[in-house]
N, C-alpha and C. Protein backbone atom coordinates (compact mmCIF):
# COMPACT_ATOMS: atom_id res chain seq x y z
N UNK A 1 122.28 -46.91 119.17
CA UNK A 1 122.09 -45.57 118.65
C UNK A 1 121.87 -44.60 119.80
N UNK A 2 122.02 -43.37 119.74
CA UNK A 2 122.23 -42.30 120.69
C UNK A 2 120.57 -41.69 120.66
N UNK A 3 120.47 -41.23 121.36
CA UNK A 3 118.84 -40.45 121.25
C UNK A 3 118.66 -39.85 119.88
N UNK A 4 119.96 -38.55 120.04
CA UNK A 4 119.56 -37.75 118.79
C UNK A 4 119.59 -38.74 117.60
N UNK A 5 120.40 -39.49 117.22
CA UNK A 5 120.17 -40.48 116.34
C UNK A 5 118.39 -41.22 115.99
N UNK A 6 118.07 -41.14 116.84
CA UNK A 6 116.48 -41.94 116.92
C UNK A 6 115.20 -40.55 116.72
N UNK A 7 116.20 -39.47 116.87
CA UNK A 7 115.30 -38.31 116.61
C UNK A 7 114.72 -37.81 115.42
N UNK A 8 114.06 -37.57 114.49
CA UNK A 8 113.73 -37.18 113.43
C UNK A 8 112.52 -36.47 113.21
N UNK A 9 112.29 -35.49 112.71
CA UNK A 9 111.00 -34.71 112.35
C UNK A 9 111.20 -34.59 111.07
N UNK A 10 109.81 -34.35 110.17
CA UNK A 10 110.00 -33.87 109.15
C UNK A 10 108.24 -33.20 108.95
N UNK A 11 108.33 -31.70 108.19
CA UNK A 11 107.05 -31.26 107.84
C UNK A 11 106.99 -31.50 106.33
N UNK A 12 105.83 -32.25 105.84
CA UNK A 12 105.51 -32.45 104.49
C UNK A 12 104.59 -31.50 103.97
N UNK A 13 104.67 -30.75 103.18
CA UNK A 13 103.99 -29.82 102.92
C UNK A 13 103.29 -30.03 101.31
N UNK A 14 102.10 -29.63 101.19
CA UNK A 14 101.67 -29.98 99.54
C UNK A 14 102.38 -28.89 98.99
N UNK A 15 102.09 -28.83 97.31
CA UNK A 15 103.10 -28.20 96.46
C UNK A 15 102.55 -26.78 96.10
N UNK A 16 103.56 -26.15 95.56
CA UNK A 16 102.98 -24.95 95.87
C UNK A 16 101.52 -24.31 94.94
N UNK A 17 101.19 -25.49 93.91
CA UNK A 17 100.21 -25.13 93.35
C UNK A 17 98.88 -25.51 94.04
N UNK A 18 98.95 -26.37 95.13
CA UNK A 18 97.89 -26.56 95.85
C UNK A 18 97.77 -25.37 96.91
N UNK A 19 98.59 -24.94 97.41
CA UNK A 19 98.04 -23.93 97.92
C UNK A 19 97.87 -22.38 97.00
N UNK A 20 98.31 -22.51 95.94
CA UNK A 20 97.93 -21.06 95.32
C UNK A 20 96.24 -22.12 94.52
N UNK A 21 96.10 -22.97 94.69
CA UNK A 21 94.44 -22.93 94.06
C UNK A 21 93.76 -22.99 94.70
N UNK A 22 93.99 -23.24 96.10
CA UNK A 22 92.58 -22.89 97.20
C UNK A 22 92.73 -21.48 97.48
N UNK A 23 94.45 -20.68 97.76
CA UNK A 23 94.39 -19.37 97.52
C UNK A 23 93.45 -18.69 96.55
N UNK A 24 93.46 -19.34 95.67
CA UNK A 24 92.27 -18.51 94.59
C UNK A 24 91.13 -18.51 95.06
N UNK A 25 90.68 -20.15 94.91
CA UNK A 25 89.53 -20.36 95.50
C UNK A 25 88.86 -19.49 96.32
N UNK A 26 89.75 -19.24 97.55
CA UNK A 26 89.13 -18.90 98.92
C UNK A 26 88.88 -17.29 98.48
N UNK A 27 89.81 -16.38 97.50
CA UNK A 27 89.85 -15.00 96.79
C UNK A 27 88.37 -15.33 96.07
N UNK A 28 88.59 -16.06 95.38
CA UNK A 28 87.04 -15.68 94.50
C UNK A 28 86.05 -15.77 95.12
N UNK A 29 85.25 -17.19 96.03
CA UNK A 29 84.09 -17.27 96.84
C UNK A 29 84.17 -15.56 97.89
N UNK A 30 85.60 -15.31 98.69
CA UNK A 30 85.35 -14.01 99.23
C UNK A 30 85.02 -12.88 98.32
N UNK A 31 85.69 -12.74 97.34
CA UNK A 31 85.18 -12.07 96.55
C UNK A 31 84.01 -11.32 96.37
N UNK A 32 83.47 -12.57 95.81
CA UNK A 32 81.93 -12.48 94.92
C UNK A 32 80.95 -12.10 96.14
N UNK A 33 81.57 -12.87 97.54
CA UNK A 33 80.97 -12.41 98.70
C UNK A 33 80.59 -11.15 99.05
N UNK A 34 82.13 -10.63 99.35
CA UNK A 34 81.83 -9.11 99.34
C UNK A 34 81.07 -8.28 98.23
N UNK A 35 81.54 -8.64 97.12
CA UNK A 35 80.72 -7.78 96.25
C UNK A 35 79.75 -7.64 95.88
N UNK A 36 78.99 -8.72 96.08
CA UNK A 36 77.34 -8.53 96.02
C UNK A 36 76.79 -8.17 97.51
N UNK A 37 77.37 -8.78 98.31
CA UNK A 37 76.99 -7.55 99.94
C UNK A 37 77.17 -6.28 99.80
N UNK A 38 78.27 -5.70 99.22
CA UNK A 38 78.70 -4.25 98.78
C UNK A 38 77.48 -3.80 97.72
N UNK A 39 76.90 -4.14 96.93
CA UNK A 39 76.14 -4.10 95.93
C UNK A 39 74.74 -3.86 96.29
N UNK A 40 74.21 -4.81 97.50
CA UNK A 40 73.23 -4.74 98.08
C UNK A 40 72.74 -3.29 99.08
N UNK A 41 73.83 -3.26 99.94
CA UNK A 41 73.98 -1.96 100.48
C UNK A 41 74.30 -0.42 100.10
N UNK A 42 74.82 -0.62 98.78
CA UNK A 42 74.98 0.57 98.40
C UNK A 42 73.40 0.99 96.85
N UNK A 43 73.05 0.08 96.07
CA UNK A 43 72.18 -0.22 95.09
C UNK A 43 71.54 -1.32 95.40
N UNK A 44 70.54 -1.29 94.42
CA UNK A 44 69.50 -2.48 94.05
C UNK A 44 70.43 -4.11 94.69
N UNK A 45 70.06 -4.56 95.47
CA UNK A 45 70.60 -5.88 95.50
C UNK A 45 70.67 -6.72 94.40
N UNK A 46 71.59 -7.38 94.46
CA UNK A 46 71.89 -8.96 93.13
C UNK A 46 70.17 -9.23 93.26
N UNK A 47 70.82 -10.26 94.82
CA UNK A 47 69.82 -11.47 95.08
C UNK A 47 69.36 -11.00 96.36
N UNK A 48 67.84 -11.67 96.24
CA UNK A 48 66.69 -10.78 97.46
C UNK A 48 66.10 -12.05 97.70
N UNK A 49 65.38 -11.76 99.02
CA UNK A 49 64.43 -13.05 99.40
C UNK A 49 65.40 -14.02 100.25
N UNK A 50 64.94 -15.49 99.62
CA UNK A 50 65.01 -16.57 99.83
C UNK A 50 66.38 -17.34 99.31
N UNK A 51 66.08 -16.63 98.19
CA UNK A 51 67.46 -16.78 96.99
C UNK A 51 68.58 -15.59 97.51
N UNK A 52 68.75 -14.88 98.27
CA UNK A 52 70.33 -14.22 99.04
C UNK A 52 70.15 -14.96 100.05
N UNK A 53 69.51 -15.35 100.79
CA UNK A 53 69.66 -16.22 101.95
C UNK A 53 70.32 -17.91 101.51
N UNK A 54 69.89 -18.48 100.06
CA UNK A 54 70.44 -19.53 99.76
C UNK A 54 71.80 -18.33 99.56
N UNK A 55 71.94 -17.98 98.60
CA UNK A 55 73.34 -17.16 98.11
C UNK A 55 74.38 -17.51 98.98
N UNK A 56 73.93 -16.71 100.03
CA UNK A 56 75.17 -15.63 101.17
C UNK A 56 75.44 -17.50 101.57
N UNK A 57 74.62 -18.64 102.15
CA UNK A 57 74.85 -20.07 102.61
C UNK A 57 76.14 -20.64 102.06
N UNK A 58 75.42 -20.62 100.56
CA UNK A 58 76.32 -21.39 99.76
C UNK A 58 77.67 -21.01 99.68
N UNK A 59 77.95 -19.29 99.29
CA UNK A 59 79.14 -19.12 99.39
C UNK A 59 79.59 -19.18 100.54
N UNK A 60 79.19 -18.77 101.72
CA UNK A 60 79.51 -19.20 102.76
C UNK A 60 80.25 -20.26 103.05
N UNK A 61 79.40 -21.65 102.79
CA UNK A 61 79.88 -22.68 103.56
C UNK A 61 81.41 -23.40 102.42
N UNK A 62 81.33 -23.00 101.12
CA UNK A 62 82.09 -22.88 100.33
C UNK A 62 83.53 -22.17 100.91
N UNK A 63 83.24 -20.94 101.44
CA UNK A 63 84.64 -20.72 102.16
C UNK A 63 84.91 -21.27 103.21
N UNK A 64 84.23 -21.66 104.22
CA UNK A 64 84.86 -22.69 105.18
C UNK A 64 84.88 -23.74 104.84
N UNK A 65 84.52 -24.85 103.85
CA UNK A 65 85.03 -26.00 103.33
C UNK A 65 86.17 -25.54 103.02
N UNK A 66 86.84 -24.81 101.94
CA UNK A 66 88.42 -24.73 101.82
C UNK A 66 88.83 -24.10 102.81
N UNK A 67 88.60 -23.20 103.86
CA UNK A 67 89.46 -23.44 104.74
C UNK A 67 89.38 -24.21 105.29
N UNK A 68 88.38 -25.35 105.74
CA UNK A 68 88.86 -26.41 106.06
C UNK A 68 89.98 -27.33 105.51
N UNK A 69 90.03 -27.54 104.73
CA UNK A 69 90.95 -28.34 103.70
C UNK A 69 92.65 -27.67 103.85
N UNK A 70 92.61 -26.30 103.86
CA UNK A 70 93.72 -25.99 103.82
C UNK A 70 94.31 -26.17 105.17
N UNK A 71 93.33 -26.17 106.10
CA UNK A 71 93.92 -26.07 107.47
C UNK A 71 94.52 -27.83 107.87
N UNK A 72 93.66 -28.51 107.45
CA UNK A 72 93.64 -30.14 107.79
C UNK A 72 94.20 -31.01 106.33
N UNK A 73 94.45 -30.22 105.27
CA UNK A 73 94.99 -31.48 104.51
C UNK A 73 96.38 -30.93 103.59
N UNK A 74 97.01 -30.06 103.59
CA UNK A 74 98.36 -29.03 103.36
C UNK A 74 99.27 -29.39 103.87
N UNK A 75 99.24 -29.84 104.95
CA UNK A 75 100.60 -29.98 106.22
C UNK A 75 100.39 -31.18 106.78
N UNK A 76 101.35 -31.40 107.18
CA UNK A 76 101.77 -33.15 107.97
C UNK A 76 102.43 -33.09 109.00
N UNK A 77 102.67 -33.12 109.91
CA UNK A 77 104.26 -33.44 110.75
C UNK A 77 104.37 -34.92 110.99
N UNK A 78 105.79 -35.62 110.78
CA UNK A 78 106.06 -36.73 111.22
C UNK A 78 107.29 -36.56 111.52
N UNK A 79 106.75 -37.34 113.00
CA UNK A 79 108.06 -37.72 114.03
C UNK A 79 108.43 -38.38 114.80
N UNK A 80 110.07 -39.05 114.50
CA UNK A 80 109.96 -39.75 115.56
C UNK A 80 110.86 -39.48 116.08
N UNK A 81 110.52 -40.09 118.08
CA UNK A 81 111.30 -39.57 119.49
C UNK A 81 110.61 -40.76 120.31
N UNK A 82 111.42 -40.65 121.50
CA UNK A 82 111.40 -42.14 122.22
C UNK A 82 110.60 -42.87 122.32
N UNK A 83 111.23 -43.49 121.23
CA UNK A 83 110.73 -44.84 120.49
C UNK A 83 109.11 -45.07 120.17
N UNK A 84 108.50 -43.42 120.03
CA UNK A 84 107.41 -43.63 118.76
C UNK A 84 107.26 -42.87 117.51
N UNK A 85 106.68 -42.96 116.87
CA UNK A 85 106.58 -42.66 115.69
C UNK A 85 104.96 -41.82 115.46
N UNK A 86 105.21 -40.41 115.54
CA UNK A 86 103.32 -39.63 115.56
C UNK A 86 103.62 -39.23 113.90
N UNK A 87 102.29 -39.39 113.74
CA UNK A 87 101.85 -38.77 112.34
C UNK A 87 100.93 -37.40 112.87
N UNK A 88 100.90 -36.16 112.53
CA UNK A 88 99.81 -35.64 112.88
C UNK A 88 99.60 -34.71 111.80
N UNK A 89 98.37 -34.39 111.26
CA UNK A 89 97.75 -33.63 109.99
C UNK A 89 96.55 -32.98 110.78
N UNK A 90 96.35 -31.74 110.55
CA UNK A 90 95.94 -30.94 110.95
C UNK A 90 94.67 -31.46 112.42
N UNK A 91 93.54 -31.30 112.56
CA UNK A 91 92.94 -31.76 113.85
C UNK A 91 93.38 -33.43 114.22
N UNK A 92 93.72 -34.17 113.35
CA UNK A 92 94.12 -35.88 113.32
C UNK A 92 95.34 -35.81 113.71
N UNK A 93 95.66 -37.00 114.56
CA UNK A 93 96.74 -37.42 114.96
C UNK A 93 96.71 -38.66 115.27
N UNK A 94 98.03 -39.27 114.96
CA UNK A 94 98.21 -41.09 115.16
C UNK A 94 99.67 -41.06 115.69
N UNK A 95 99.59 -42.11 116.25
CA UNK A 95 101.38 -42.32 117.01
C UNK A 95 101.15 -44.28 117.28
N UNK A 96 102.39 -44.47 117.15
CA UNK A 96 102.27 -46.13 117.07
C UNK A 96 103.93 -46.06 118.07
N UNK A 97 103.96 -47.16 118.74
CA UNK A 97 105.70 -47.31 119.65
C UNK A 97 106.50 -48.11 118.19
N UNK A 98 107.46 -48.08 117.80
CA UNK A 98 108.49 -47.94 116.64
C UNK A 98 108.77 -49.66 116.83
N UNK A 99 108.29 -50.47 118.26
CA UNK A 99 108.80 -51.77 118.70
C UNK A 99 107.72 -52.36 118.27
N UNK A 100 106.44 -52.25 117.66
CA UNK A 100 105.75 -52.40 116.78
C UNK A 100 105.55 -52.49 115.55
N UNK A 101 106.01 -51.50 114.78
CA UNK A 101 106.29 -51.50 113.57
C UNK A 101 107.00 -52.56 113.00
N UNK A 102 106.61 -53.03 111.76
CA UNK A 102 107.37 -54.65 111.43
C UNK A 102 108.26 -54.62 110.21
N UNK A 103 108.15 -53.45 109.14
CA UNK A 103 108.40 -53.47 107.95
C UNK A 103 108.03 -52.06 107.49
N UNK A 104 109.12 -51.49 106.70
CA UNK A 104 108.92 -50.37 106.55
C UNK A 104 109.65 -50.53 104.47
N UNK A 105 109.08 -49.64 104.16
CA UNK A 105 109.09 -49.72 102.62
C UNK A 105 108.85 -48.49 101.70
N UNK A 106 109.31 -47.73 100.78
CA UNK A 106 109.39 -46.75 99.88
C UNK A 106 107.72 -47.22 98.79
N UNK A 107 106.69 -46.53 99.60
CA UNK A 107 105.75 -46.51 98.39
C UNK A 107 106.43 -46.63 96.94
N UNK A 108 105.47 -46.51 96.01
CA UNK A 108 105.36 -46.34 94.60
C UNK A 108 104.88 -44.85 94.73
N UNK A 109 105.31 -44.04 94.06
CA UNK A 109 104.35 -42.80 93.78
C UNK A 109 103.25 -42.85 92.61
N UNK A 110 101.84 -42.32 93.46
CA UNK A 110 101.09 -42.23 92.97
C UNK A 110 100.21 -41.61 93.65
N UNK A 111 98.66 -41.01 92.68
CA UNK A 111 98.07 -39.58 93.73
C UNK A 111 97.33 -40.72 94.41
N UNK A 112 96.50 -40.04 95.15
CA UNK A 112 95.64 -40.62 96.67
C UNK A 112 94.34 -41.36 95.82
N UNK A 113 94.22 -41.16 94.31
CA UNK A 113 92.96 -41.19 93.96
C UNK A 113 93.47 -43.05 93.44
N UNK A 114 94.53 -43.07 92.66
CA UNK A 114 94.94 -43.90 92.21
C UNK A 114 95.43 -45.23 92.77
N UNK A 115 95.84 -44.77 94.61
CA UNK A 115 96.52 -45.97 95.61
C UNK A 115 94.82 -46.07 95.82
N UNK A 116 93.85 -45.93 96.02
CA UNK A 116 92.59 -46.02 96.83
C UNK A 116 91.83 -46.80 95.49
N UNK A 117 92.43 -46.76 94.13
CA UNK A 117 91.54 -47.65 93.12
C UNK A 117 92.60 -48.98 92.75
N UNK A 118 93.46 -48.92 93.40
CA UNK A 118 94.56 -50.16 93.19
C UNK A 118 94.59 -51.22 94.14
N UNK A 119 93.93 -50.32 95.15
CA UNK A 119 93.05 -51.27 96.33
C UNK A 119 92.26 -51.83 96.70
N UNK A 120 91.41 -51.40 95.18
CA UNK A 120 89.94 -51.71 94.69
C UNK A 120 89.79 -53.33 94.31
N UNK A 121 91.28 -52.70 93.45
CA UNK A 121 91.14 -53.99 92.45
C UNK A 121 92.19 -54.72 92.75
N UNK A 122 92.28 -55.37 93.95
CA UNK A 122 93.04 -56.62 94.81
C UNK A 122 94.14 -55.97 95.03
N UNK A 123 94.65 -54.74 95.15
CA UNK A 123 96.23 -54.56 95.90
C UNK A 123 96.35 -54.63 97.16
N UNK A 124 97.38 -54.50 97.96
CA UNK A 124 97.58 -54.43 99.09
C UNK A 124 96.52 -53.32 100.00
N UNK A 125 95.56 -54.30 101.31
CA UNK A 125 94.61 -53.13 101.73
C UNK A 125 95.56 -52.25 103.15
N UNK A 126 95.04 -50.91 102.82
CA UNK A 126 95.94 -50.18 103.47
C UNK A 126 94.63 -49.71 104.52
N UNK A 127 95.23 -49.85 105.57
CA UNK A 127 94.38 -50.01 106.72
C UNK A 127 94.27 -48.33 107.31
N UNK A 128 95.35 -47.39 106.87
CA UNK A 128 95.30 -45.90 107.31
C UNK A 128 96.09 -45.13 106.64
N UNK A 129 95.35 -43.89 105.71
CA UNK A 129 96.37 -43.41 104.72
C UNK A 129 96.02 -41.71 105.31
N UNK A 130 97.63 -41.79 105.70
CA UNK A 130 98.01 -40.10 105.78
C UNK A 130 98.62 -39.18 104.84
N UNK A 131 98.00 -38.95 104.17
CA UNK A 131 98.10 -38.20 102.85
C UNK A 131 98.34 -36.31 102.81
N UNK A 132 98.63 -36.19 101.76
CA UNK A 132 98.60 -34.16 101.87
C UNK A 132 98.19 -34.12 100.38
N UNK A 133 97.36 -33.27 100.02
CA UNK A 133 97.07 -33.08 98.57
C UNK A 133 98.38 -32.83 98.02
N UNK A 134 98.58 -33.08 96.83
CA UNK A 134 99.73 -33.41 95.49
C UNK A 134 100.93 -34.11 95.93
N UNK A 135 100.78 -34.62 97.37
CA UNK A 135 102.20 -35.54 97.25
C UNK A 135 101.77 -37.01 97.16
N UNK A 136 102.52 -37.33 96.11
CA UNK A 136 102.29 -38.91 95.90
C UNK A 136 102.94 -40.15 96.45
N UNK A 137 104.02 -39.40 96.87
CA UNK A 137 105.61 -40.45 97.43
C UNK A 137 104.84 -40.26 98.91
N UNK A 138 105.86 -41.45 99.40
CA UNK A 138 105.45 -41.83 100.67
C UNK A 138 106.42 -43.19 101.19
N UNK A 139 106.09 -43.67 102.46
CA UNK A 139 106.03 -44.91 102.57
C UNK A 139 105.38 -45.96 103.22
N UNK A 140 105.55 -47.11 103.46
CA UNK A 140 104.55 -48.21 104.03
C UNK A 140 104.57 -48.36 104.50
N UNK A 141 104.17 -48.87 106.24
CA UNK A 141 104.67 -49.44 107.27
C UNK A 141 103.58 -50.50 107.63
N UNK A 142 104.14 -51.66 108.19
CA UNK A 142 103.42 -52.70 108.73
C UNK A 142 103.20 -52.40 110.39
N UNK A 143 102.26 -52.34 110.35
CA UNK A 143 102.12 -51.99 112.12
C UNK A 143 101.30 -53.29 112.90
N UNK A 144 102.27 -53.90 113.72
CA UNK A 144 101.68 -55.45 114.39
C UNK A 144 100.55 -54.95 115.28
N UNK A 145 99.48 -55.31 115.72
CA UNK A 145 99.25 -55.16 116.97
C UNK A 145 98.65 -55.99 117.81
N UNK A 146 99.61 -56.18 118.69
CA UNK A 146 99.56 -57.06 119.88
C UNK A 146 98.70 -57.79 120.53
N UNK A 147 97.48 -57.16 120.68
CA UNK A 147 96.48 -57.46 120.92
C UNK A 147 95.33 -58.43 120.32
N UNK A 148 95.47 -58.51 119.17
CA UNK A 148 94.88 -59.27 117.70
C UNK A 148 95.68 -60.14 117.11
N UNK A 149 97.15 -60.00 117.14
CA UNK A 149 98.09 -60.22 116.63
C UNK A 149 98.10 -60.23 115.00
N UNK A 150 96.98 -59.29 114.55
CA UNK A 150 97.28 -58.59 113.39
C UNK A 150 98.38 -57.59 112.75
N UNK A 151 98.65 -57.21 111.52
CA UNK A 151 99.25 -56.41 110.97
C UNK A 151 98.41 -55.71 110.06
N UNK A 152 98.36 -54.11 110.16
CA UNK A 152 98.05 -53.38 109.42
C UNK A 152 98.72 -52.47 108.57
N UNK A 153 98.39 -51.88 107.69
CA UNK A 153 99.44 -51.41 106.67
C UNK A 153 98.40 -50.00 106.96
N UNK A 154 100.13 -48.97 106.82
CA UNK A 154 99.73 -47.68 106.83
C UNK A 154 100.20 -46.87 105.75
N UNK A 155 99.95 -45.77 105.00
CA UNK A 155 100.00 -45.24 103.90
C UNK A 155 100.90 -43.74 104.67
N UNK A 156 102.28 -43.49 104.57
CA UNK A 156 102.31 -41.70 104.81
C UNK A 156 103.11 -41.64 104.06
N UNK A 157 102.43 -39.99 103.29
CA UNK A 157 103.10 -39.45 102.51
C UNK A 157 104.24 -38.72 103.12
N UNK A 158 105.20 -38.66 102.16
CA UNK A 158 106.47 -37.94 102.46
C UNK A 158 107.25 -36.89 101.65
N UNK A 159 107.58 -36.10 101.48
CA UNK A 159 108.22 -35.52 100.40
C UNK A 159 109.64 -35.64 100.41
N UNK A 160 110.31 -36.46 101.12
CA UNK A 160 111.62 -37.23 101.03
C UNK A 160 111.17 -38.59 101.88
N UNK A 161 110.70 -39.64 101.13
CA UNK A 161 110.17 -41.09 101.20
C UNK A 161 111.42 -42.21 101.47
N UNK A 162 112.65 -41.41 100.89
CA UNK A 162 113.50 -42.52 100.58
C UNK A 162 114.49 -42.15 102.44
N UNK A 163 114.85 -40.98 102.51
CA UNK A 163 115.10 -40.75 103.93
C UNK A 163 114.07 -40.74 105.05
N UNK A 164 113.06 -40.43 105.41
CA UNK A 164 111.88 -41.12 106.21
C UNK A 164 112.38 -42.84 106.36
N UNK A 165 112.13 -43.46 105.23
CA UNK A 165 111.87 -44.97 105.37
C UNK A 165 113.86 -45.44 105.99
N UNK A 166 114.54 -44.92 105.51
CA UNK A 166 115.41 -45.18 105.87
C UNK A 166 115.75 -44.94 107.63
N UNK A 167 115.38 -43.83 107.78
CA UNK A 167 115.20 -43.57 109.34
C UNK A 167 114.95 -44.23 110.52
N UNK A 168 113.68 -44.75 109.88
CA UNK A 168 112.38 -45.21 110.12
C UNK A 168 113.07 -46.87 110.56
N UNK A 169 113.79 -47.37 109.28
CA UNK A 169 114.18 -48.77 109.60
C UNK A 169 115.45 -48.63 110.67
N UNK A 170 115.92 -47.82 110.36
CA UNK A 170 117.17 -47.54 111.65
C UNK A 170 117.12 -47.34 112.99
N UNK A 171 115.64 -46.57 113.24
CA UNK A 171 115.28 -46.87 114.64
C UNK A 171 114.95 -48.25 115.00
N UNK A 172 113.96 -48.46 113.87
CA UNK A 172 113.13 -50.04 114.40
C UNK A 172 114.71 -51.03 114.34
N UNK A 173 115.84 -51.21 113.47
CA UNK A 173 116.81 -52.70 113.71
C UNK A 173 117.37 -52.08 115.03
N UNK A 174 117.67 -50.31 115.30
CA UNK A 174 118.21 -50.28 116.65
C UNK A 174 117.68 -51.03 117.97
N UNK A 175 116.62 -50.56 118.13
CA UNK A 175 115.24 -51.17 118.67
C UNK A 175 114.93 -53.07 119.06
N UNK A 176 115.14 -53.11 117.73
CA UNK A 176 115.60 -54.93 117.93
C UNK A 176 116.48 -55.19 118.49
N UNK A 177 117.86 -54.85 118.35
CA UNK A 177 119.10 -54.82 118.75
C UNK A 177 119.31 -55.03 120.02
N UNK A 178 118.23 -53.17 120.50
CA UNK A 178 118.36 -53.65 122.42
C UNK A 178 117.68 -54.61 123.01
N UNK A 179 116.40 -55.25 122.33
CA UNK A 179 116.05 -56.14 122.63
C UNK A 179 116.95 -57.02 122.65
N UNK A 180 117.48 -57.40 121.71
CA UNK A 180 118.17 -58.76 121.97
C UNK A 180 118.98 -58.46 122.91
N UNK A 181 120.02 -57.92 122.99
CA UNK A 181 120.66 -57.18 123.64
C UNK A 181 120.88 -57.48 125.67
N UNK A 182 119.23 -57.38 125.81
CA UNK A 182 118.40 -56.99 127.18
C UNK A 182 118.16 -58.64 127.05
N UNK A 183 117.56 -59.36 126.16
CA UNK A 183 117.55 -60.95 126.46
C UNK A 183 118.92 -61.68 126.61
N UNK A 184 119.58 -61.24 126.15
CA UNK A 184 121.37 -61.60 126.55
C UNK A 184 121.25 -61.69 127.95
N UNK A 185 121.18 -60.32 128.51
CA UNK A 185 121.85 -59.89 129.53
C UNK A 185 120.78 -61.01 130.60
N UNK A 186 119.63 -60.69 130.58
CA UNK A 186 118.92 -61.21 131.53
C UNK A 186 119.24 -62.78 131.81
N UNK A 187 120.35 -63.69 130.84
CA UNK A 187 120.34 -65.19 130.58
C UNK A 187 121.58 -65.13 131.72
């Protein structure tokens, strides 16, 4: 295979109702924010004391939890380029070499709540799941590692699962290939 052949990116993005409900979200907590600060300063305050100091906290930390979330769990990038494979979601990032990888496979779709209770109850344990809120598709990968000579199973979502995994196996039999290939030559 040619480089660009082994090249692939893809951004997975959640759907568009996940981001119009933290959009809300993040509208209402600002909201209610401003308007009882506006309220306070211009009239009688809402909340006084102890209780606007809990207030102003709570909503507070309420809007930076969803922006946290939107910033770190919305978006994905996965890609692969000479000969590894990075997952990265917002501050997290993972990358494995593709000559590692052992087995690659088209999840089942299902939400994050449902693969994490199927795992509960004796399914396959998935050793690292890169997920985006509302996408359920994905695929599997067996990742050897060398060192242990274990295999771990990884969970990434995809919003085209069936081209990812296909990719995915086309680098890794290329990959074998030159191996063998390179043990030829060296005989």
């Amino acid at each position: 295979m040619t480089d660009q052949q082994q090249n692939y990116y893809q951004m997975v993005k959640a759907s568009s109702r996940a981001f119009g409900f933290l959009g809300l979200l993040l509208g209402v907590t600002g909201g209610v924010l401003t308007g009882v600060a506006i309220k306070g300063v211009i009239g009688d305050p809402v909340v006084t004391g102890s209780g606007a100091a809990m207030f102003y906290a709570a909503f507070g930390l309420s809007t930076l939890i969803t922006l946290y979330v939107m910033f770190n769990y919305v978006t994905m990038n996965l890609q692969i380029s000479k000969g590894v494979f990075e997952v990265k979601r917002g501050m997290k990032a993972a990358s494995v070499n593709v000559a590692d990888i052992t087995a690659v496979r088209v999840a089942e779709t299902k939400s994050r709540m449902t693969r994490v209770a199927s795992e509960a109850k004796g399914g396959r344990k998935i050793t690292q799941m890169w997920s985006v809120i509302g996408v359920g598709s994905g695929i599997e990968i067996d990742v050897s590692r060398g060192d242990t000579g274990t295999a771990e199973m990884w969970f990434i979502s995809s919003n085209d699962a069936d081209e990812l995994s296909e990719k995915l196996g086309a680098v890794i039999s290329s990959k074998d290939d030159d191996e063998v290939t390179e043990g030829e030559a060296e005989s």
